[in-house]
N, C-alpha and C. Protein backbone atom coordinates (compact mmCIF):
# COMPACT_ATOMS: atom_id res chain seq x y z
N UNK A 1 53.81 -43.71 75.34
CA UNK A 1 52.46 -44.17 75.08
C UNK A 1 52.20 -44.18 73.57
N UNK A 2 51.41 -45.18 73.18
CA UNK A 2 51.46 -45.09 72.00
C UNK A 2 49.63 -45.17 71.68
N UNK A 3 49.38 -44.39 70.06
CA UNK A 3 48.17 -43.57 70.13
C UNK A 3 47.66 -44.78 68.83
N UNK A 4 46.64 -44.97 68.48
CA UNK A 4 45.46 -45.51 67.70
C UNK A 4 44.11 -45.28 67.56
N UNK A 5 43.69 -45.97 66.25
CA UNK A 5 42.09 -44.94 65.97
C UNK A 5 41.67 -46.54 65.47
N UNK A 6 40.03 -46.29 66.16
CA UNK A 6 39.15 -47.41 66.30
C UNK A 6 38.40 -46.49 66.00
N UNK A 7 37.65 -47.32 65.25
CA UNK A 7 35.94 -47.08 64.08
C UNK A 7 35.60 -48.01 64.79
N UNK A 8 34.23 -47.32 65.29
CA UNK A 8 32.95 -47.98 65.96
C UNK A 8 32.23 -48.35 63.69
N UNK A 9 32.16 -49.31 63.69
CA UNK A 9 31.37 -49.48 62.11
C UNK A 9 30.27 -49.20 62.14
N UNK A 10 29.42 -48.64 61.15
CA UNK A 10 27.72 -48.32 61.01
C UNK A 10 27.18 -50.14 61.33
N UNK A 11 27.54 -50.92 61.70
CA UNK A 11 27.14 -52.43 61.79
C UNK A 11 26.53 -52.53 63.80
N UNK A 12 28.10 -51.69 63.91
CA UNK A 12 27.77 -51.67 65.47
C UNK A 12 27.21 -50.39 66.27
N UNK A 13 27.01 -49.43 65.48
CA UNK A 13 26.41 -48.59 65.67
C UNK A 13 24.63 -48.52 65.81
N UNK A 14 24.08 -49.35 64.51
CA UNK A 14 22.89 -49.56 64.23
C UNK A 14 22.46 -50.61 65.55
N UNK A 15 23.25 -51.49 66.08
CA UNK A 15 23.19 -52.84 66.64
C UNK A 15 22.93 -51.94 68.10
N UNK A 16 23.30 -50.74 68.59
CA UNK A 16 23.69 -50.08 69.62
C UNK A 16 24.62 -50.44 70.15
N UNK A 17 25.60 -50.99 69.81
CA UNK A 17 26.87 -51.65 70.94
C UNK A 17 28.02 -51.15 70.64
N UNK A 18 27.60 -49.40 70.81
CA UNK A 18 29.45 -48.63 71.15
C UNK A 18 29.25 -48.46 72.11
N UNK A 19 28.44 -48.63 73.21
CA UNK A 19 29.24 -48.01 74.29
C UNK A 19 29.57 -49.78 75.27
N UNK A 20 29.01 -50.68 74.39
CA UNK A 20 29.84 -52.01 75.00
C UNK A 20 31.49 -51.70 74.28
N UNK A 21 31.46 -51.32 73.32
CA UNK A 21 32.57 -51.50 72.71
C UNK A 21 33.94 -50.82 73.46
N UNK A 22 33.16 -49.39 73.69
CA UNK A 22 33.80 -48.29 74.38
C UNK A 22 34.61 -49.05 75.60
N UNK A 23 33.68 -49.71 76.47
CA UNK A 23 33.57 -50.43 77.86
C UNK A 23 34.50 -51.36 77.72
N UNK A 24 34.60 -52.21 76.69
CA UNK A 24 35.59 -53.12 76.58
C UNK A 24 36.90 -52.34 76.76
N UNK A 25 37.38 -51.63 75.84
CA UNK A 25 38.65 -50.99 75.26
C UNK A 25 39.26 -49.83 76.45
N UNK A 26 38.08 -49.43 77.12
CA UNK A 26 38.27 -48.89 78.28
C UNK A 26 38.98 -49.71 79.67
N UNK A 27 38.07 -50.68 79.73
CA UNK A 27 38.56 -52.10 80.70
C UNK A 27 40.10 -52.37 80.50
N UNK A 28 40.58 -52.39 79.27
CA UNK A 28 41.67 -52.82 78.97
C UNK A 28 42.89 -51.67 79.65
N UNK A 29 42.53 -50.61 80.28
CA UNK A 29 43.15 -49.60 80.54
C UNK A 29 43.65 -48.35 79.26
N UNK A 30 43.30 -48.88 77.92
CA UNK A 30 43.47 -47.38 77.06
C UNK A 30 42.72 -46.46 77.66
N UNK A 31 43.00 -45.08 77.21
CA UNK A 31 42.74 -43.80 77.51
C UNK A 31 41.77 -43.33 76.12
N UNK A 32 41.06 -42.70 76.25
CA UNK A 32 39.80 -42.17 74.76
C UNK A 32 40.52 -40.78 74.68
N UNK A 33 40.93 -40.22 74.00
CA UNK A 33 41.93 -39.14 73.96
C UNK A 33 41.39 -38.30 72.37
N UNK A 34 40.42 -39.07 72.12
CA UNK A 34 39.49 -38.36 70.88
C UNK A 34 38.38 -39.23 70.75
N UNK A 35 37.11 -38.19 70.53
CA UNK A 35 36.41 -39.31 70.10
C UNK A 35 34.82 -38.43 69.23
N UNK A 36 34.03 -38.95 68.78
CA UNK A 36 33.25 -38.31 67.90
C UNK A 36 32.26 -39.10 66.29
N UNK A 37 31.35 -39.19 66.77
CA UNK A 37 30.47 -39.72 66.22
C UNK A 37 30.02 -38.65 64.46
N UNK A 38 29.87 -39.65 63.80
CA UNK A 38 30.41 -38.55 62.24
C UNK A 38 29.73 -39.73 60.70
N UNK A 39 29.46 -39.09 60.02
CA UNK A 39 28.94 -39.64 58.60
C UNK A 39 30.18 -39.56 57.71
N UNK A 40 31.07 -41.24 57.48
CA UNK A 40 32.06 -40.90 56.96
C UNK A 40 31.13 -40.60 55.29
N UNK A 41 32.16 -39.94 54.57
CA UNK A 41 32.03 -39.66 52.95
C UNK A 41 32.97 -40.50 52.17
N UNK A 42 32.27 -40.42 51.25
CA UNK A 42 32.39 -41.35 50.19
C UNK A 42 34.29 -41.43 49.99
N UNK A 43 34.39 -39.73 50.14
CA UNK A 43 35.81 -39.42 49.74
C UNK A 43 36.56 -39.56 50.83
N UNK A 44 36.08 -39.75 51.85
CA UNK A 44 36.76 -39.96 53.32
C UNK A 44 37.08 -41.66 53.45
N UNK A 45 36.05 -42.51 52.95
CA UNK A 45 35.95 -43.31 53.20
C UNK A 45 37.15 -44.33 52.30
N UNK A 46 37.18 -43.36 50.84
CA UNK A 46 38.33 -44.00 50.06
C UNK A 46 39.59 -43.59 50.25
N UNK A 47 40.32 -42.21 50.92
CA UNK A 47 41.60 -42.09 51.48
C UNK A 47 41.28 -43.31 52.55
N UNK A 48 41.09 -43.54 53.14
CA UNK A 48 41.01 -44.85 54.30
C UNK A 48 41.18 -45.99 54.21
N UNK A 49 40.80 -46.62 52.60
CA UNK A 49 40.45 -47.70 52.67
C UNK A 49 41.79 -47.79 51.16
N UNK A 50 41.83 -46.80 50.98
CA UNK A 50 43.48 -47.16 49.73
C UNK A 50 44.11 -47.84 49.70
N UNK A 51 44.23 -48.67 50.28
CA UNK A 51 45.35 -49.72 50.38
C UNK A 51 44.21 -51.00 49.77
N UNK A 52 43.47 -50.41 49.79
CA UNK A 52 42.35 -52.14 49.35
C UNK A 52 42.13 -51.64 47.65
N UNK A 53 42.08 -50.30 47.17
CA UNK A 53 41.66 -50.13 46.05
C UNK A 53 42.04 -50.94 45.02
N UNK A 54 41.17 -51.54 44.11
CA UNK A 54 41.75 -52.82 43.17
C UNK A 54 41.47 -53.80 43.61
N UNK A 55 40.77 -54.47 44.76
CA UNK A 55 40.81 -56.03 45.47
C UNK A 55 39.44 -55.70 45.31
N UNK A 56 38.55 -57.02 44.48
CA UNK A 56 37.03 -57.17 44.97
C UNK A 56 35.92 -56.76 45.41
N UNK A 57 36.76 -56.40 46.89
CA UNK A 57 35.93 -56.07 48.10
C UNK A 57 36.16 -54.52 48.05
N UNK A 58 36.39 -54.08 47.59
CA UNK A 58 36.50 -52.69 47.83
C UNK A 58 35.83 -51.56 47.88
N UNK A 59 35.21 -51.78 46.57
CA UNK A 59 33.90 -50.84 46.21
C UNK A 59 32.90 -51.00 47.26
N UNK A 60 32.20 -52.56 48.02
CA UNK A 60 31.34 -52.86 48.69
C UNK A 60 31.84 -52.36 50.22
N UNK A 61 33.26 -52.39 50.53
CA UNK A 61 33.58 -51.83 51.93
C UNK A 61 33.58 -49.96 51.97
N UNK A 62 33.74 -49.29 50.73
CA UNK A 62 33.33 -48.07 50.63
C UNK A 62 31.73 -47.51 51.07
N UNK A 63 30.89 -48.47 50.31
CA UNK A 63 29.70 -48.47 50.53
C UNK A 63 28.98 -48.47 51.95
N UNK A 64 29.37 -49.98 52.21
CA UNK A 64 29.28 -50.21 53.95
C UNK A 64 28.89 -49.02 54.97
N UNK A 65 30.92 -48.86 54.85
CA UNK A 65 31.25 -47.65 55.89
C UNK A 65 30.27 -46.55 56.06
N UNK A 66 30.51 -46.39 54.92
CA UNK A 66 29.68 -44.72 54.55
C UNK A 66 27.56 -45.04 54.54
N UNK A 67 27.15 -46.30 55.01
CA UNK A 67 26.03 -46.78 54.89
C UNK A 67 25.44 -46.53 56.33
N UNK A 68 25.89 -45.33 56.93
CA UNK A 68 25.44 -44.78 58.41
C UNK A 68 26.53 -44.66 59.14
N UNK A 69 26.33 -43.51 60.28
CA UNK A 69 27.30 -43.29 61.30
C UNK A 69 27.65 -44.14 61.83
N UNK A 70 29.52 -43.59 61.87
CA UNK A 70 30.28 -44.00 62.63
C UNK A 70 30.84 -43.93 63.75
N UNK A 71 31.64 -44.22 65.13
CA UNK A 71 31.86 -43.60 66.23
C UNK A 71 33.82 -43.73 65.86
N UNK A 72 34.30 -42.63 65.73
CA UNK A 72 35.89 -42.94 65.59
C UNK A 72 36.28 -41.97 66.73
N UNK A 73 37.57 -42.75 67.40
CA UNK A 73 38.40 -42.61 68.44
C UNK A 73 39.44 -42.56 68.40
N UNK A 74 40.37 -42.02 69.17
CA UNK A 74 41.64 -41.93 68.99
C UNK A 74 42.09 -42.65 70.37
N UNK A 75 42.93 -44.11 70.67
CA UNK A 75 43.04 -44.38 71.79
C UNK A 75 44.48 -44.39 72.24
N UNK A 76 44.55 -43.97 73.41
CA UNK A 76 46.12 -44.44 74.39
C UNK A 76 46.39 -45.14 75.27
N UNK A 77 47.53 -45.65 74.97
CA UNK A 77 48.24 -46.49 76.22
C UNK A 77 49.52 -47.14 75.38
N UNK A 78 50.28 -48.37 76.26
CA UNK A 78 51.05 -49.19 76.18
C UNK A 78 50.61 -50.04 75.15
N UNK A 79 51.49 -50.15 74.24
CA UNK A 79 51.20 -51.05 72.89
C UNK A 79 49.49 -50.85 72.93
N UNK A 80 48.84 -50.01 72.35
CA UNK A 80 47.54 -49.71 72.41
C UNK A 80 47.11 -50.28 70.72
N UNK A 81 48.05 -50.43 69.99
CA UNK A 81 47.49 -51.11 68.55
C UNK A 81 47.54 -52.59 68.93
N UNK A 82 48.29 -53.09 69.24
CA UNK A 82 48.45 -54.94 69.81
C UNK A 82 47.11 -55.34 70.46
N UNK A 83 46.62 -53.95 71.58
CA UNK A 83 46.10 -53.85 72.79
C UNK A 83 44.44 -54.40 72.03
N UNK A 84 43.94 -52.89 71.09
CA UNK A 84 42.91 -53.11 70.51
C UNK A 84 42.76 -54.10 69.64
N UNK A 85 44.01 -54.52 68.72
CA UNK A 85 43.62 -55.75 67.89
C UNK A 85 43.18 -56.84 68.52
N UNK A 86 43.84 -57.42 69.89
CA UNK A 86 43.66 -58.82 70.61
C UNK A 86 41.95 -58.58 70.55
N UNK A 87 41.38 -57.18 71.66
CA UNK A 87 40.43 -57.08 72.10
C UNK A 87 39.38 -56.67 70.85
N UNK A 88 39.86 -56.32 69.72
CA UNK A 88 38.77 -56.49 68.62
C UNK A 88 38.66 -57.99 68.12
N UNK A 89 40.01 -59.06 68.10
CA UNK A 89 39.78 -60.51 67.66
C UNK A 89 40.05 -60.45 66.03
N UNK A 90 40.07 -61.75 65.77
CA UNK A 90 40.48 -61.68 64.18
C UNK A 90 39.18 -61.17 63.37
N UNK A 91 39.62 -60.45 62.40
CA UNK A 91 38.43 -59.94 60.78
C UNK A 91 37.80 -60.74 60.83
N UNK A 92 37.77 -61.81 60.71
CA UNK A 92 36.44 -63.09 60.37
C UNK A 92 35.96 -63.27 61.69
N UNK A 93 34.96 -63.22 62.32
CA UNK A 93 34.19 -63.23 63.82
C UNK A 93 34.49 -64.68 63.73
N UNK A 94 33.92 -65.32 62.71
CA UNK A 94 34.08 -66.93 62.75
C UNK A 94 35.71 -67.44 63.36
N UNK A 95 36.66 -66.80 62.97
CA UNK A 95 38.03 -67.23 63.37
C UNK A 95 38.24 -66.42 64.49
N UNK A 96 37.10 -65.66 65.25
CA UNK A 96 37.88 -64.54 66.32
C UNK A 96 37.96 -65.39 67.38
N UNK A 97 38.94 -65.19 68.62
CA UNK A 97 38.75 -65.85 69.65
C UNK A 97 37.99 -65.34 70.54
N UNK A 98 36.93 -66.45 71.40
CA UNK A 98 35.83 -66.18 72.50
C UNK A 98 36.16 -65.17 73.22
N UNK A 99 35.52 -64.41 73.94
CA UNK A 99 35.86 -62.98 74.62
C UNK A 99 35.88 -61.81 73.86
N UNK A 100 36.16 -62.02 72.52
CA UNK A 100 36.77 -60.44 71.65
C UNK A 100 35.58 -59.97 70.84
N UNK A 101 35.32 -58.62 70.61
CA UNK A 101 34.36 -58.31 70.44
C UNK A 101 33.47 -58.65 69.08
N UNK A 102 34.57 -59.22 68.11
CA UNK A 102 34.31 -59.33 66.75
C UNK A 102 33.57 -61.02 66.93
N UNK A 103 34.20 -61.83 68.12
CA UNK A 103 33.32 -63.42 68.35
C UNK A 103 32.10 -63.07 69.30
N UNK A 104 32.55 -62.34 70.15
CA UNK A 104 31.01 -62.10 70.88
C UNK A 104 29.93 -61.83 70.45
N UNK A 105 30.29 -60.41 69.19
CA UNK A 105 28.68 -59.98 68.34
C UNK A 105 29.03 -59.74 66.99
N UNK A 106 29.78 -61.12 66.31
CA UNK A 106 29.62 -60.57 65.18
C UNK A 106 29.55 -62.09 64.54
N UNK A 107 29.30 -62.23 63.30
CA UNK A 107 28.88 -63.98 62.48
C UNK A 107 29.51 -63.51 60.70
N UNK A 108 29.86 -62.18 60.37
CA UNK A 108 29.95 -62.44 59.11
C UNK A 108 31.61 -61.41 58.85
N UNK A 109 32.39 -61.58 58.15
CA UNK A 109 33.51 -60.48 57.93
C UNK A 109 33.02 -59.15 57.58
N UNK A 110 32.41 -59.51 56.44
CA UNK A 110 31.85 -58.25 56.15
C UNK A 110 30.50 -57.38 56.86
N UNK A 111 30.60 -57.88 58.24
CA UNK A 111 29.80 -56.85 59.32
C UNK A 111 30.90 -57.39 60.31
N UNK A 112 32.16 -56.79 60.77
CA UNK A 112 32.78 -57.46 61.62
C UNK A 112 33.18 -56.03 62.89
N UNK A 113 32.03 -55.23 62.93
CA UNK A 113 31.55 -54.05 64.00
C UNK A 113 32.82 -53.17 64.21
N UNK A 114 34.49 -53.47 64.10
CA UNK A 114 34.69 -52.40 64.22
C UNK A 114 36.02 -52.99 63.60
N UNK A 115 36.93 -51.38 63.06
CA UNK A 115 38.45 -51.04 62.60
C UNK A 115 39.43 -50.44 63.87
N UNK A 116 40.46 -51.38 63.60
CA UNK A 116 41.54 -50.50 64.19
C UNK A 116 42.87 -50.66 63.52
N UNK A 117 43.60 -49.66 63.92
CA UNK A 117 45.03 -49.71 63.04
C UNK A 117 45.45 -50.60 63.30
N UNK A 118 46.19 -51.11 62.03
CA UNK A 118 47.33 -52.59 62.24
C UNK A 118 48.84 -51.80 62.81
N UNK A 119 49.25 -50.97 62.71
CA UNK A 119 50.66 -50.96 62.91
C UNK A 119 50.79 -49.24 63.17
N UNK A 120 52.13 -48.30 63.90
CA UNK A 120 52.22 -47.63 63.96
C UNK A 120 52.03 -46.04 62.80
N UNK A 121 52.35 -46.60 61.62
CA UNK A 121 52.50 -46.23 60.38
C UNK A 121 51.25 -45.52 60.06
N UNK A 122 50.42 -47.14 60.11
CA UNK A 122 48.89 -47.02 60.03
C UNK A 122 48.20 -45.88 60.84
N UNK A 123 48.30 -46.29 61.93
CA UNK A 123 47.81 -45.57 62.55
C UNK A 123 48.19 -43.63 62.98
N UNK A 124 49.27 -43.51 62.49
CA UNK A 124 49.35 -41.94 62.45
C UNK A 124 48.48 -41.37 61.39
N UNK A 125 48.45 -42.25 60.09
CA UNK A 125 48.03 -42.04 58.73
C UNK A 125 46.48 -41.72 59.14
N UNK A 126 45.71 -42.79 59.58
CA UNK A 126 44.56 -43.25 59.77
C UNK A 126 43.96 -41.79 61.10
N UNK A 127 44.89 -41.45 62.05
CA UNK A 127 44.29 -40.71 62.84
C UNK A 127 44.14 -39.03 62.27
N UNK A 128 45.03 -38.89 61.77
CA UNK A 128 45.25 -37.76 60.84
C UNK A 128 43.69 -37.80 59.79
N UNK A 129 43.73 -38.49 59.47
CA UNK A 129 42.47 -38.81 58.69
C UNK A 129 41.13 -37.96 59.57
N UNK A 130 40.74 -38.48 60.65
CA UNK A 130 39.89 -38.15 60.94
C UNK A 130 40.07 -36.72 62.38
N UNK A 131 41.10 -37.04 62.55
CA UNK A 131 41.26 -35.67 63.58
C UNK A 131 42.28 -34.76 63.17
N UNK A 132 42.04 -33.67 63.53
CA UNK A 132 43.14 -32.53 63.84
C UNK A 132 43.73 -32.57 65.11
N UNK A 133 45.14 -32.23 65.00
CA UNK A 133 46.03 -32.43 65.95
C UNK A 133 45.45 -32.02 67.19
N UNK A 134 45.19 -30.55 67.03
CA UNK A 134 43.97 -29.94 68.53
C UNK A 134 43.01 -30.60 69.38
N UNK A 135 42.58 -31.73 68.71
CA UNK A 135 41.55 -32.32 69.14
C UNK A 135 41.72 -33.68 69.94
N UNK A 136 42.90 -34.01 69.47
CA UNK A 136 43.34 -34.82 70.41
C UNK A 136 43.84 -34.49 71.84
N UNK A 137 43.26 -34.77 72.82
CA UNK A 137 43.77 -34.35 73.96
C UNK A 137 44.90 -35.57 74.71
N UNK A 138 45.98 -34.67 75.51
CA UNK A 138 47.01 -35.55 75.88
C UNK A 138 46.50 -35.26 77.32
N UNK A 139 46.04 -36.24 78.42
CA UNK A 139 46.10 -36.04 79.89
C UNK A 139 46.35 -37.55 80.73
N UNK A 140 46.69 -37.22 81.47
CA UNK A 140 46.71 -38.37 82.90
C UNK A 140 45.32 -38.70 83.39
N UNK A 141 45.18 -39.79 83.95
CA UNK A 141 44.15 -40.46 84.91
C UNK A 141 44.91 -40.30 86.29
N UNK A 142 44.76 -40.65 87.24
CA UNK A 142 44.90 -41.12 88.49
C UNK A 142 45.03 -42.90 88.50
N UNK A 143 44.11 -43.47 87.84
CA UNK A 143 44.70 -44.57 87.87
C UNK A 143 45.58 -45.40 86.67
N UNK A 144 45.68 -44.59 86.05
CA UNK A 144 47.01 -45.02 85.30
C UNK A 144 47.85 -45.61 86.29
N UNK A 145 48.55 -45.01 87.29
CA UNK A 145 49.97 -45.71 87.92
C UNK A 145 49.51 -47.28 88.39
N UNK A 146 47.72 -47.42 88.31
CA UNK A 146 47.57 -48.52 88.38
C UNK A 146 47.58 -49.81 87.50
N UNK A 147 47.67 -49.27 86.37
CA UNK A 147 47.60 -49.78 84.66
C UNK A 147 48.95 -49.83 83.96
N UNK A 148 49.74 -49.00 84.00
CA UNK A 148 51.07 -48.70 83.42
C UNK A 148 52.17 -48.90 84.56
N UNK A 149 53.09 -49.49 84.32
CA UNK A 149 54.31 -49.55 84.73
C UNK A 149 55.42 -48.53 84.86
């Protein structure tokens, strides 16, 4: 099984639509295996976003984030980074495809309601970030054998 971390954004938070969000990502059969609603910091927000430091947009996506609570998760399943990217849709809502959450409720990039890791790498980096190992819980469903192969 493989593990990933999705940021509910202060965009979709304010909007009330984490627990559509939740509902989606849930539907898909991932597992919520962390989860916790939190005021990222300034300094939290720039280990996170390091890879952008120097591009434009950077200073203003520091701002953003940290511009009200966030909901971050730690999710599982089968290709669960592939899983959440399809079902978050492309960064630009305008280019996302119909169904995904970023075309359903979102119109601008820079409010595009939520993050998830691009790649395995990412995502150990990124979960570490916001959780301690403890806090992640590892368990079974019952209907997993209905979801997983």
């Amino acid at each position: 099984m493989e593990r990933t971390l999705v940021i509910v954004k202060p965009d979709a938070v304010q909007r009330g639509l984490v627990g559509e969000v939740i509902v989606r990502l849930e539907r898909r059969g991932l597992r919520i295996v962390a989860l916790k609603l939190i005021q990222m910091t300034a300094r939290l927000a720039e280990r996170h976003y390091a890879i952008h430091k120097g591009k434009p947009f950077y200073e203003g996506l520091v701002q953003y984030i940290t511009s009200g609570p966030v909901v971050v998760m730690a999710l599982e399943g089968a290709r669960a980074i592939e899983v959440v990217r399809k079902t978050m849709g492309a960064t630009n809502p305008a280019e996302a495809a119909p169904g995904t959450i970023r075309a359903d409720f979102g119109l601008e990039i820079g409010r595009n309601l939520v993050h998830g890791s691009d790649g395995p790498d990412t995502a150990a980096f990124e979960l570490a970030l916001f959780f301690a190992e403890e806090e992640i819980l590892g368990y079974s469903r019952d209907t997993d054998r209905w979801i997983f192969e």
